[in-house]
N, C-alpha and C. Protein backbone atom coordinates (compact mmCIF):
# COMPACT_ATOMS: atom_id res chain seq x y z
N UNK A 1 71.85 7.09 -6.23
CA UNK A 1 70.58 7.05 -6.90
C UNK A 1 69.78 5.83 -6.46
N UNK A 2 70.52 4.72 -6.28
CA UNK A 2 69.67 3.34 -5.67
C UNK A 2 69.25 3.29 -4.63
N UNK A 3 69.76 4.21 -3.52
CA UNK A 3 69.32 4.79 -2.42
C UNK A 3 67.65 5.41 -2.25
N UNK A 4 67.95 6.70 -3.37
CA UNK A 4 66.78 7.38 -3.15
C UNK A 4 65.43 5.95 -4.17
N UNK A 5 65.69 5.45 -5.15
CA UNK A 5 64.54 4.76 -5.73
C UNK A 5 63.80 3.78 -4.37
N UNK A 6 65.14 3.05 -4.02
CA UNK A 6 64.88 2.29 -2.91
C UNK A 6 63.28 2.88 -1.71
N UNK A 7 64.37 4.20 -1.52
CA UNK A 7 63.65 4.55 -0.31
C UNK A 7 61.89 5.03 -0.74
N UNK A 8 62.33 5.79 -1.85
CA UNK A 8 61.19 6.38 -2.61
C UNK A 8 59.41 5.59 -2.77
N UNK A 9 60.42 4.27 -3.32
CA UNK A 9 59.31 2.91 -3.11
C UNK A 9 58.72 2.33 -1.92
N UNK A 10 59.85 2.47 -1.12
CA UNK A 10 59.74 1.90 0.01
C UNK A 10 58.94 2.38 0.96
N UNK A 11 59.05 4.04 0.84
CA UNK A 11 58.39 4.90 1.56
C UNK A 11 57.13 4.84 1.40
N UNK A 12 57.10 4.88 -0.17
CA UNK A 12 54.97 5.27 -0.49
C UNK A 12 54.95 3.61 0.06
N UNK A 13 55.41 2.32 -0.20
CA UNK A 13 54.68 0.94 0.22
C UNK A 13 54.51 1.56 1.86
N UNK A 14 54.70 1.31 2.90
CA UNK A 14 54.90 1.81 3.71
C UNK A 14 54.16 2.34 4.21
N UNK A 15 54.03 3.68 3.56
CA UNK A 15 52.94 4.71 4.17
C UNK A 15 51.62 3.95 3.22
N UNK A 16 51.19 3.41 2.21
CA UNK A 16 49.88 2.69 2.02
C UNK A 16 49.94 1.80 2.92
N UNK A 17 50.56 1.07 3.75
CA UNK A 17 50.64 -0.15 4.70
C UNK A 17 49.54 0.26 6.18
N UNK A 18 50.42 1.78 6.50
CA UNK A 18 49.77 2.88 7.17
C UNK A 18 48.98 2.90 7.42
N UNK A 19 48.47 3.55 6.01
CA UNK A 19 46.96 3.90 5.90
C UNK A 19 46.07 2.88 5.95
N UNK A 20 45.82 1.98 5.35
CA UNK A 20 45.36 0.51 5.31
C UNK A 20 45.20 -0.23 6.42
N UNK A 21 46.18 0.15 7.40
CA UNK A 21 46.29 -0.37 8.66
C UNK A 21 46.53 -2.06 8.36
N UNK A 22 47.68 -2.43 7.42
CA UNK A 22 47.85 -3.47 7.11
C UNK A 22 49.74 -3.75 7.39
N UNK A 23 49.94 -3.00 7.86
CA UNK A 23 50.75 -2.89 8.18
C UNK A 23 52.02 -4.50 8.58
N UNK A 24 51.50 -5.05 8.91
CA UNK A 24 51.51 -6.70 9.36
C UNK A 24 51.79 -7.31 8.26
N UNK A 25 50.57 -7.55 7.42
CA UNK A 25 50.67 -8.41 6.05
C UNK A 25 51.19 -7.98 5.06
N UNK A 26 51.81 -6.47 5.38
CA UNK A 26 52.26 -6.31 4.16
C UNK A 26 54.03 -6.83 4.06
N UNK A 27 54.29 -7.06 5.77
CA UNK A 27 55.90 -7.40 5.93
C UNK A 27 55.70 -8.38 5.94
N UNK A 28 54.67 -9.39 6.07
CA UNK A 28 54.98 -10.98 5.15
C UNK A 28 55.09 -10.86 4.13
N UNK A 29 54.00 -10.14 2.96
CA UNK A 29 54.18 -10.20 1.68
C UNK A 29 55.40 -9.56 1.30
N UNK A 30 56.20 -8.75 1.61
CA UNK A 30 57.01 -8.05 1.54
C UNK A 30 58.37 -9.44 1.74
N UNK A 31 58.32 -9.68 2.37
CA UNK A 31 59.02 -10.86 3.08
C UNK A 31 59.39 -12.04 2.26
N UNK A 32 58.27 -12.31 1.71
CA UNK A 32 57.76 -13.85 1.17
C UNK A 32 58.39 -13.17 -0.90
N UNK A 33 57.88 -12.07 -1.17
CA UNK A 33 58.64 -11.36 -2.41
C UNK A 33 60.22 -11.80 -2.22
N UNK A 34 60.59 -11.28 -1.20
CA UNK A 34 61.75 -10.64 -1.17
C UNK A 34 63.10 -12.30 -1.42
N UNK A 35 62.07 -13.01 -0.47
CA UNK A 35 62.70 -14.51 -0.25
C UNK A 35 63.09 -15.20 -1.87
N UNK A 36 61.42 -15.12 -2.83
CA UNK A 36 61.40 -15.91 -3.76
C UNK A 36 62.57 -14.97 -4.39
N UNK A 37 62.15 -13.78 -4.42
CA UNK A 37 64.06 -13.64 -5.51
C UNK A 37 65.38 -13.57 -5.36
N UNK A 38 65.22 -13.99 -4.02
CA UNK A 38 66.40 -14.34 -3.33
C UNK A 38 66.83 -15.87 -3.82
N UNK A 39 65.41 -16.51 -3.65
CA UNK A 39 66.31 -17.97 -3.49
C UNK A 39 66.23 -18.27 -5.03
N UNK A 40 65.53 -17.64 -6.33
CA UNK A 40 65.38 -18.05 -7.69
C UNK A 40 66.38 -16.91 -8.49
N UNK A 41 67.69 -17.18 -8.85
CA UNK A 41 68.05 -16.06 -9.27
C UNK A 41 67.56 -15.89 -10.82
N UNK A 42 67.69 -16.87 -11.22
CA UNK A 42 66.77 -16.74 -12.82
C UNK A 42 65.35 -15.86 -12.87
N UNK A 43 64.89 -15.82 -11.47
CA UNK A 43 64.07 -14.87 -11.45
C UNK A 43 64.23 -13.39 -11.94
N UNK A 44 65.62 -12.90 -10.93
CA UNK A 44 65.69 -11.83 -11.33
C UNK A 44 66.48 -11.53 -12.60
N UNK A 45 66.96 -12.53 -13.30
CA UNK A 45 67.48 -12.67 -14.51
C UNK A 45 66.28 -12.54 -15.84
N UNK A 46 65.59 -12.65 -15.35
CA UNK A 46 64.07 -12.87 -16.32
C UNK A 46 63.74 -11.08 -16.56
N UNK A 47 63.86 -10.58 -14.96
CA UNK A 47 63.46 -9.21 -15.33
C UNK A 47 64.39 -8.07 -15.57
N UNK A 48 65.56 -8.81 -15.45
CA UNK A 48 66.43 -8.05 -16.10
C UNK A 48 66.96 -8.26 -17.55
N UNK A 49 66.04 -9.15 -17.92
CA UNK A 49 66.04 -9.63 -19.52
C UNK A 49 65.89 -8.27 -20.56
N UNK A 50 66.87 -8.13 -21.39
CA UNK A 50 66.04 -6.52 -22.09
C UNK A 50 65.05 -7.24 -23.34
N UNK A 51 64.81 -8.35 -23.56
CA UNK A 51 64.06 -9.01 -25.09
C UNK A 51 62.67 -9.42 -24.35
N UNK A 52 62.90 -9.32 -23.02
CA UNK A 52 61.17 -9.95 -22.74
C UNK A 52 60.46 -8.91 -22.31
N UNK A 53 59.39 -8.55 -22.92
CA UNK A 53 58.21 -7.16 -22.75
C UNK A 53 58.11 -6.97 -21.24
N UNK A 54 57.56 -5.81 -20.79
CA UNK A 54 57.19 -5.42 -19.93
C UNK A 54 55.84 -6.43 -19.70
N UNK A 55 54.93 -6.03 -20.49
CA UNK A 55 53.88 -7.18 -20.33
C UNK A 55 53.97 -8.56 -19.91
N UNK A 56 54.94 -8.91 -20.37
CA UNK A 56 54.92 -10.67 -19.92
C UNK A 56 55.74 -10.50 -18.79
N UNK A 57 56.57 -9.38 -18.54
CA UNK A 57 57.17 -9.94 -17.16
C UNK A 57 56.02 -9.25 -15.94
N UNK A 58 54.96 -8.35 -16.28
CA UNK A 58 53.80 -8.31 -15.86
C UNK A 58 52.96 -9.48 -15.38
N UNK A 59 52.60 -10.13 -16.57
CA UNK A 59 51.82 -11.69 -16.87
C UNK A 59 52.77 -12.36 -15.67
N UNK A 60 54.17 -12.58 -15.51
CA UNK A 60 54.91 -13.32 -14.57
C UNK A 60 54.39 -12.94 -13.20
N UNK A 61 54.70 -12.22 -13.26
CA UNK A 61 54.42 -11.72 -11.74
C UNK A 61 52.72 -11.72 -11.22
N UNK A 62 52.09 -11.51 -12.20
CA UNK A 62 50.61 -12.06 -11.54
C UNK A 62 50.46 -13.59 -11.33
N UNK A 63 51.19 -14.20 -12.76
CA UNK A 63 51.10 -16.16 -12.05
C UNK A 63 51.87 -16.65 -11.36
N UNK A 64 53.16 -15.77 -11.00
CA UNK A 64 53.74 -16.41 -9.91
C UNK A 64 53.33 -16.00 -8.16
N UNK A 65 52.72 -14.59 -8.20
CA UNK A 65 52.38 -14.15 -6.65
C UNK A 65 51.01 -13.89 -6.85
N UNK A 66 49.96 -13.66 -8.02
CA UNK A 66 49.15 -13.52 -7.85
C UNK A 66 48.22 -13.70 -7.03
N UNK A 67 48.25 -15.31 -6.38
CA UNK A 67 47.41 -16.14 -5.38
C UNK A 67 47.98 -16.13 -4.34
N UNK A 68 49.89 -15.34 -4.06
CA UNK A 68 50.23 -15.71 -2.93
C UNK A 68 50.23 -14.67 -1.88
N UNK A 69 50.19 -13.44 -2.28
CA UNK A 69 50.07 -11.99 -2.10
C UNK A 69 48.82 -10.91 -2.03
N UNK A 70 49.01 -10.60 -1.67
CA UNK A 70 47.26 -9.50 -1.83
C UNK A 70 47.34 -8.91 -2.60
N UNK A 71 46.01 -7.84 -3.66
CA UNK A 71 45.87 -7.18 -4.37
C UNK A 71 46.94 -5.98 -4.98
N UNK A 72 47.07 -5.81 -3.57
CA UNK A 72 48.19 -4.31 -3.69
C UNK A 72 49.58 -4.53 -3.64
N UNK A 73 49.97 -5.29 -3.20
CA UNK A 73 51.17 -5.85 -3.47
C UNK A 73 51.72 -6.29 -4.67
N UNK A 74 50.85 -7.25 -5.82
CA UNK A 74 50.90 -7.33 -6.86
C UNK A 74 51.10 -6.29 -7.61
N UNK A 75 49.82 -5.01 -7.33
CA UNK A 75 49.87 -4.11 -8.19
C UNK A 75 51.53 -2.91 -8.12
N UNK A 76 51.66 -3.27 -6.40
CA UNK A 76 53.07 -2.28 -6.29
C UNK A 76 54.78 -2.96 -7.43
N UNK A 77 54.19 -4.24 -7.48
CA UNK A 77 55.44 -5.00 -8.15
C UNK A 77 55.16 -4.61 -9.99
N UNK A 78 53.66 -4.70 -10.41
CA UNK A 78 53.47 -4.23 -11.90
C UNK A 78 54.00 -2.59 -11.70
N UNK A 79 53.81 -2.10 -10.88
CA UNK A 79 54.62 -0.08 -10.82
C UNK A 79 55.88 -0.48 -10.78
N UNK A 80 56.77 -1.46 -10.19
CA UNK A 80 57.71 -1.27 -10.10
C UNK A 80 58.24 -1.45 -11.90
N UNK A 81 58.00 -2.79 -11.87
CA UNK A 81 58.06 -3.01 -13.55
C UNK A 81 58.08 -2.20 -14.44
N UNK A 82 56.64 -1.83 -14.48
CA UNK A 82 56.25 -0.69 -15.45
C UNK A 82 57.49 0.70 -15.30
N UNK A 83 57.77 1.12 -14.47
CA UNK A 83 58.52 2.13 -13.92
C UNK A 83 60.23 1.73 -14.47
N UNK A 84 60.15 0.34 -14.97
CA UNK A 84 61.70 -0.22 -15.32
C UNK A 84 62.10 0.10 -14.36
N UNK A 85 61.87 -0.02 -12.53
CA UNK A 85 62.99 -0.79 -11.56
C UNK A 85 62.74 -1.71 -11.39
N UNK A 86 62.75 -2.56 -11.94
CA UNK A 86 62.75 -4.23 -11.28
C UNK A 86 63.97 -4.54 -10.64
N UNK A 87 65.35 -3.69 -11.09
CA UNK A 87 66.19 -4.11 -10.73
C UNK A 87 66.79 -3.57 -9.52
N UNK A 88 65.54 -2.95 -8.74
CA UNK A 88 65.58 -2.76 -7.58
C UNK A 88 64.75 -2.89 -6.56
N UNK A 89 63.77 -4.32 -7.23
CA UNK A 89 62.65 -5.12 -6.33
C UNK A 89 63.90 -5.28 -5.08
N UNK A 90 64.86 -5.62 -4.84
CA UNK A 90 65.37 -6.29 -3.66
C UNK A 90 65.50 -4.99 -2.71
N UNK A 91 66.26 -4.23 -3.31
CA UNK A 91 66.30 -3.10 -1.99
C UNK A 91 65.35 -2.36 -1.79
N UNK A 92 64.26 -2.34 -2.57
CA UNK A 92 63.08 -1.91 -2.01
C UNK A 92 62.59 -2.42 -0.93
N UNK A 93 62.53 -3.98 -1.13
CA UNK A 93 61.64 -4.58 -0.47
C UNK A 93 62.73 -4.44 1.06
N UNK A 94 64.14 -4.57 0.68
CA UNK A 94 64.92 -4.56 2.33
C UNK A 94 64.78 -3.13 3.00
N UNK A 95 64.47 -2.11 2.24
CA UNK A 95 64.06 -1.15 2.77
C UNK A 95 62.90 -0.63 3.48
N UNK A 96 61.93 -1.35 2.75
CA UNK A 96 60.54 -1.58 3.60
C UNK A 96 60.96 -1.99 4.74
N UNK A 97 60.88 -3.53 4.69
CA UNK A 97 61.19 -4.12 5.57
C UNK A 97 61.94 -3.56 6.99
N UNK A 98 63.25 -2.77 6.53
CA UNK A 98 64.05 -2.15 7.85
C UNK A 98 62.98 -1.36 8.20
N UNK A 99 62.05 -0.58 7.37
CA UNK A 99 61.62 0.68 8.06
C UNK A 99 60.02 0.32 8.50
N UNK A 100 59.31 -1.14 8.30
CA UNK A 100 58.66 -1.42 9.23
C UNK A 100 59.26 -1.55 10.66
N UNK A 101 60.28 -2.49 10.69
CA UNK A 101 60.73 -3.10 11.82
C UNK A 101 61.08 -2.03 12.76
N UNK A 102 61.73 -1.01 11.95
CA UNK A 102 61.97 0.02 12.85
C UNK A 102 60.87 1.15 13.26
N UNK A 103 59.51 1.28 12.63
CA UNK A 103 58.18 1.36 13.09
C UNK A 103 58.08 0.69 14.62
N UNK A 104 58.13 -0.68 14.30
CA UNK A 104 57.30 -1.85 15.59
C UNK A 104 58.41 -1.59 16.60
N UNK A 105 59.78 -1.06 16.32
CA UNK A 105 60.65 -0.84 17.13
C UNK A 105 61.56 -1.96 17.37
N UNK A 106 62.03 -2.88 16.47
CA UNK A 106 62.65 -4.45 16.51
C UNK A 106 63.81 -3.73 16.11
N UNK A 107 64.94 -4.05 17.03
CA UNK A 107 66.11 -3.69 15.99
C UNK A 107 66.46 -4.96 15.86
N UNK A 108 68.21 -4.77 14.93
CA UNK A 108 69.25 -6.21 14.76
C UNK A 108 70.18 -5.73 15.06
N UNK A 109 70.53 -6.83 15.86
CA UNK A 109 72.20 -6.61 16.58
C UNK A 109 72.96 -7.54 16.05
N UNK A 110 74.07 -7.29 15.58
CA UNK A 110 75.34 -8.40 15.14
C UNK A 110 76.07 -8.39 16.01
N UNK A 111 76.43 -9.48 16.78
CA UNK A 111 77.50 -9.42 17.74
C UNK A 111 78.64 -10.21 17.24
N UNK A 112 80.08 -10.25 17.37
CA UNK A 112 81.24 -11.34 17.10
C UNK A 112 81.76 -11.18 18.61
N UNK A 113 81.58 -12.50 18.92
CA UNK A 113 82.72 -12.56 20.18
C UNK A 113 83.87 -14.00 19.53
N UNK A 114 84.80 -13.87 20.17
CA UNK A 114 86.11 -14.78 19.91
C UNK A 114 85.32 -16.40 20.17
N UNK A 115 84.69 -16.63 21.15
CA UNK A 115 84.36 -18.17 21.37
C UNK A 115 82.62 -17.80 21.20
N UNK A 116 82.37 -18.91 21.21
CA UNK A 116 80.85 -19.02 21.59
C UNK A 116 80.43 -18.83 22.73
N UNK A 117 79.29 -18.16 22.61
CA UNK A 117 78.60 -17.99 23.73
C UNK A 117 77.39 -18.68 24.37
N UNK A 118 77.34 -18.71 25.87
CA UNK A 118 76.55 -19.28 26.56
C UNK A 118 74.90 -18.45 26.22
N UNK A 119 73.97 -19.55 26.15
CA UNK A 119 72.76 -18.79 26.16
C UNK A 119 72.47 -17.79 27.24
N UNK A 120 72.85 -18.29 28.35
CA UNK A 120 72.64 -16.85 29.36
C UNK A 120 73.96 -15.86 29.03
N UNK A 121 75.10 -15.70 28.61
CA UNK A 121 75.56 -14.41 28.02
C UNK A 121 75.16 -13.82 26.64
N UNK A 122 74.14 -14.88 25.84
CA UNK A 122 73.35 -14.06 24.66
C UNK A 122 72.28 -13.14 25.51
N UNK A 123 71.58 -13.91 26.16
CA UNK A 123 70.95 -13.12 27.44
C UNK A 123 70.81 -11.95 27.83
N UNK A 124 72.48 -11.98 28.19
CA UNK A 124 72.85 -10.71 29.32
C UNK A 124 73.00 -9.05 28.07
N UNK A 125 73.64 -10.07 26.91
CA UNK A 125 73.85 -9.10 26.01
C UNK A 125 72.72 -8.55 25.36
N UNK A 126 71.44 -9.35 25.30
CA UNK A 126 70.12 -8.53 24.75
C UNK A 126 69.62 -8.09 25.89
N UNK A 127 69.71 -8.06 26.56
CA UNK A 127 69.03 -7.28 28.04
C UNK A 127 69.67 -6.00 28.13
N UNK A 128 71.05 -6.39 27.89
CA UNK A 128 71.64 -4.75 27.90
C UNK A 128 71.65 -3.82 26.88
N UNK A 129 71.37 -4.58 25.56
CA UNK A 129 70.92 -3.67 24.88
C UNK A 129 69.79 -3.51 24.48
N UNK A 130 68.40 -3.77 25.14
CA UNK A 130 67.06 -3.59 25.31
C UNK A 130 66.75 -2.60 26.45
N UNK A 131 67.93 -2.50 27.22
CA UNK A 131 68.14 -1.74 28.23
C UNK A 131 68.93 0.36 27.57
N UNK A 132 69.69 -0.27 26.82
CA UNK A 132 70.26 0.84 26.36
C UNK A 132 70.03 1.44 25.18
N UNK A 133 69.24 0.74 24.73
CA UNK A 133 68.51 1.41 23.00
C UNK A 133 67.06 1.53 23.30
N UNK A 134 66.73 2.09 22.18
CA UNK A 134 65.30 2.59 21.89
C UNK A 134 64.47 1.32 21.38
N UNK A 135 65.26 0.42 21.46
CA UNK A 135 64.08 -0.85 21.11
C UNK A 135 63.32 -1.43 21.66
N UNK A 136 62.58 -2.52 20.98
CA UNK A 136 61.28 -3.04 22.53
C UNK A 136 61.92 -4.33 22.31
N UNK A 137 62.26 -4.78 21.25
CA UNK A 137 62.77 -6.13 20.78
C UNK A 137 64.30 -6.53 20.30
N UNK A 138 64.84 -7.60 19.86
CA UNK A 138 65.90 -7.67 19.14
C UNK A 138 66.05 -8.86 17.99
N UNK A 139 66.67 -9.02 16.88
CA UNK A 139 67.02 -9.87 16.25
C UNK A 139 68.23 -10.18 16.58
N UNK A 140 68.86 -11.20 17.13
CA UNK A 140 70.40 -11.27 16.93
C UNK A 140 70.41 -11.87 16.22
N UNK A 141 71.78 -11.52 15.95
CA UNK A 141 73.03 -12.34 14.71
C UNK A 141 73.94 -12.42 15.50
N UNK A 142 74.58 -13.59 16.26
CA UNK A 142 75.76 -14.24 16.47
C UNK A 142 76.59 -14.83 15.83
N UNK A 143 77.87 -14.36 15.87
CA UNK A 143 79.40 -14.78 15.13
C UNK A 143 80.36 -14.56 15.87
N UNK A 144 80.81 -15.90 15.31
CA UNK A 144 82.13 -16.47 16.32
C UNK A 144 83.34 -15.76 14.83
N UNK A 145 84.30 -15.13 15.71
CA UNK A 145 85.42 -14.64 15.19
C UNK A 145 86.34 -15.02 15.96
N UNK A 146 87.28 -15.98 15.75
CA UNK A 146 89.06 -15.80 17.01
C UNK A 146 90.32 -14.80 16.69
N UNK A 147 89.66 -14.22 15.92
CA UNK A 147 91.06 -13.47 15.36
C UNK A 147 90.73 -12.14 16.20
N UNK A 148 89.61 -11.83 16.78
CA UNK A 148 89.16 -10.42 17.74
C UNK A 148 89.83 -11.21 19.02
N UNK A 149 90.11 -12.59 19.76
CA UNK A 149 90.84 -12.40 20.51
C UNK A 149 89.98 -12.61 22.01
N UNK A 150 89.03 -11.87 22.15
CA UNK A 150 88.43 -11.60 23.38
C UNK A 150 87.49 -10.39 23.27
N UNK A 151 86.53 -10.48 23.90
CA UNK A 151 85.46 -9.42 24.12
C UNK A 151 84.58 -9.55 23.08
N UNK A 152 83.63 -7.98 22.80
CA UNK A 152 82.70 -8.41 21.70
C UNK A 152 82.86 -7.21 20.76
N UNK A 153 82.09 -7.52 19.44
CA UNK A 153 82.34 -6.28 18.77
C UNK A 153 80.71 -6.18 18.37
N UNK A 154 79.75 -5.44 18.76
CA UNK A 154 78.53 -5.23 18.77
C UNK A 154 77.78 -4.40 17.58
N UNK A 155 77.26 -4.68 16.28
CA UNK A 155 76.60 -3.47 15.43
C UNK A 155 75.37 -3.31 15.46
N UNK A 156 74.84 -2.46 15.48
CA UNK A 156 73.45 -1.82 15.22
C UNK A 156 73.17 -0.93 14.40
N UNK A 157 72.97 -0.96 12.93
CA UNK A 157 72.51 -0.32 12.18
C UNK A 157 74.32 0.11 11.76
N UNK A 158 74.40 1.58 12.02
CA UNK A 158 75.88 1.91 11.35
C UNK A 158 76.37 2.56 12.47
N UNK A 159 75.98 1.77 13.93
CA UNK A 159 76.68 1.92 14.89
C UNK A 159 77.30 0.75 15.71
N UNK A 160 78.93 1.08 15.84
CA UNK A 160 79.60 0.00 16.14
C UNK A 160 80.12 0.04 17.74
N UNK A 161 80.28 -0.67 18.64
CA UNK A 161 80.96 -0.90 20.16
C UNK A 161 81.77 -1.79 19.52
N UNK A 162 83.07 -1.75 19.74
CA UNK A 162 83.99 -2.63 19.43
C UNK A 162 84.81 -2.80 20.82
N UNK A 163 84.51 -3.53 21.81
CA UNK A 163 85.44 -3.85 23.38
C UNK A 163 86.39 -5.02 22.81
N UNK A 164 86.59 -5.23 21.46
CA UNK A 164 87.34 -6.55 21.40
C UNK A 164 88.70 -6.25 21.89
N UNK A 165 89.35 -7.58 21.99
CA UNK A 165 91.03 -7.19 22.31
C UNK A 165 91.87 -6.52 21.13
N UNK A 166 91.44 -7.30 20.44
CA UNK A 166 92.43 -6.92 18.99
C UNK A 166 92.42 -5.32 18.80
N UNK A 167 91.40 -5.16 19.05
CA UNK A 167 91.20 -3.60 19.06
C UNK A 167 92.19 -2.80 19.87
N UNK A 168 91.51 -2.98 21.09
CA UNK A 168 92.55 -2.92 22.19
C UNK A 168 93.92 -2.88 22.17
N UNK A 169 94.49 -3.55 21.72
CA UNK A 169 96.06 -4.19 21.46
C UNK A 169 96.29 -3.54 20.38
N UNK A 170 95.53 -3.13 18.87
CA UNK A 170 96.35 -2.12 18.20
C UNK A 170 95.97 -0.54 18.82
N UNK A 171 95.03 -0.51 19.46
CA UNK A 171 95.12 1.43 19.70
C UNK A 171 96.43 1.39 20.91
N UNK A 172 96.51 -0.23 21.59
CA UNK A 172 97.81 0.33 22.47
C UNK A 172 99.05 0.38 21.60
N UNK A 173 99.11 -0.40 20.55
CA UNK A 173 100.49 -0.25 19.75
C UNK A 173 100.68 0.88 18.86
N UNK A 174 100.00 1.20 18.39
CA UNK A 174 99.48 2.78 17.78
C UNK A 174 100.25 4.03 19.00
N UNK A 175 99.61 4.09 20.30
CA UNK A 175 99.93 4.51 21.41
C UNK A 175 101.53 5.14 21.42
N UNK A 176 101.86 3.22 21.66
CA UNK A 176 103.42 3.06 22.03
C UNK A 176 104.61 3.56 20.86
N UNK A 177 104.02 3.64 19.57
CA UNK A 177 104.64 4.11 18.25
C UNK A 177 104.77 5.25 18.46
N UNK A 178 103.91 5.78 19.20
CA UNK A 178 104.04 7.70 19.29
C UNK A 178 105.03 7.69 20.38
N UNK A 179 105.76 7.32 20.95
CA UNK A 179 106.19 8.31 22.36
C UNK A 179 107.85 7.68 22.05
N UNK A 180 108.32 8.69 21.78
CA UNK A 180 109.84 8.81 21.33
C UNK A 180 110.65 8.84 22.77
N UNK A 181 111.20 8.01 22.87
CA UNK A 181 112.51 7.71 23.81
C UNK A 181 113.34 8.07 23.53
């Protein structure tokens, strides 16, 4: 169900972004939302308050983004309210967010390799996959793991390349368990 509200919201912000041809400011504002209730958790403790009115957590949200946000943005956060999801301002807004980026065509790649890597093999690795995906751009996320051993283990969205060793080394022991002598 948090899925579809998510997307539901996410979709109509989105497609008004569209239309508006605002498309841009609305993934800062979107952005800059998403941050403040990230970094204030009493924030979202406030609107998940059941004793404080809809109205005042209305009133909140116009004096806290009122001046920082545009018109429609404000008003999409009083729908959310009013609608009693507040308690799914966050994945709304990460849902926007993915599905601008994936509009402009930016993906994110998580990579883990065992050691750190040289800036020219972060390099080689966004080239090849700017080369092999549908993207124009990339975000990486680099992480050092030693327990993979060697190689990399690459995600994109809910697709995984895993060349690590560890990998490697259990599908060969897996392998060697099967073949009866």
């Amino acid at each position: 169900m948090a899925k579809l509200v998510s997307s539901t919201y996410g979709d109509a912000l989105f497609e008004l972004a569209l239309e508006q041809d605002r498309v841009d400011q609305y993934l800062e504002e979107a952005q800059f939302v998403r941050d403040a209730f990230l970094a204030n958790e009493d924030m979202q403790g406030l609107f998940d308050h059941p004793k404080i009115r809809k109205e005042e957590k209305n009133a909140f949200i116009g004096s806290v983004f009122g001046d920082k946000v545009s018109e429609e943005m404000v008003g999409f956060l009083h729908i959310i309210v009013t609608k009693d999801r507040y308690d799914e301002i966050l994945p709304i807004f990460e849902y926007f967010i993915h599905r601008v980026k994936e509009h402009k065509g930016i993906g994110t790649a998580h990579v883990t390799s065992a050691i750190e890597m040289t800036k020219e093999q972060k390099e080689a690795v966004e080239k090849k996959l700017l080369a092999t995906t549908r993207y124009n751009t990339f975000e990486m996320d680099y992480k050092v793991d030693p327990s993979i051993l060697g190689g990399l283990i690459i995600r994109i969205q809910d697709r995984v390349v895993d060349s690590s060793l560890k990998t490697q080394l259990d599908k060969l022991s897996k392998e060697l368990s099967k073949i009866q002598l």
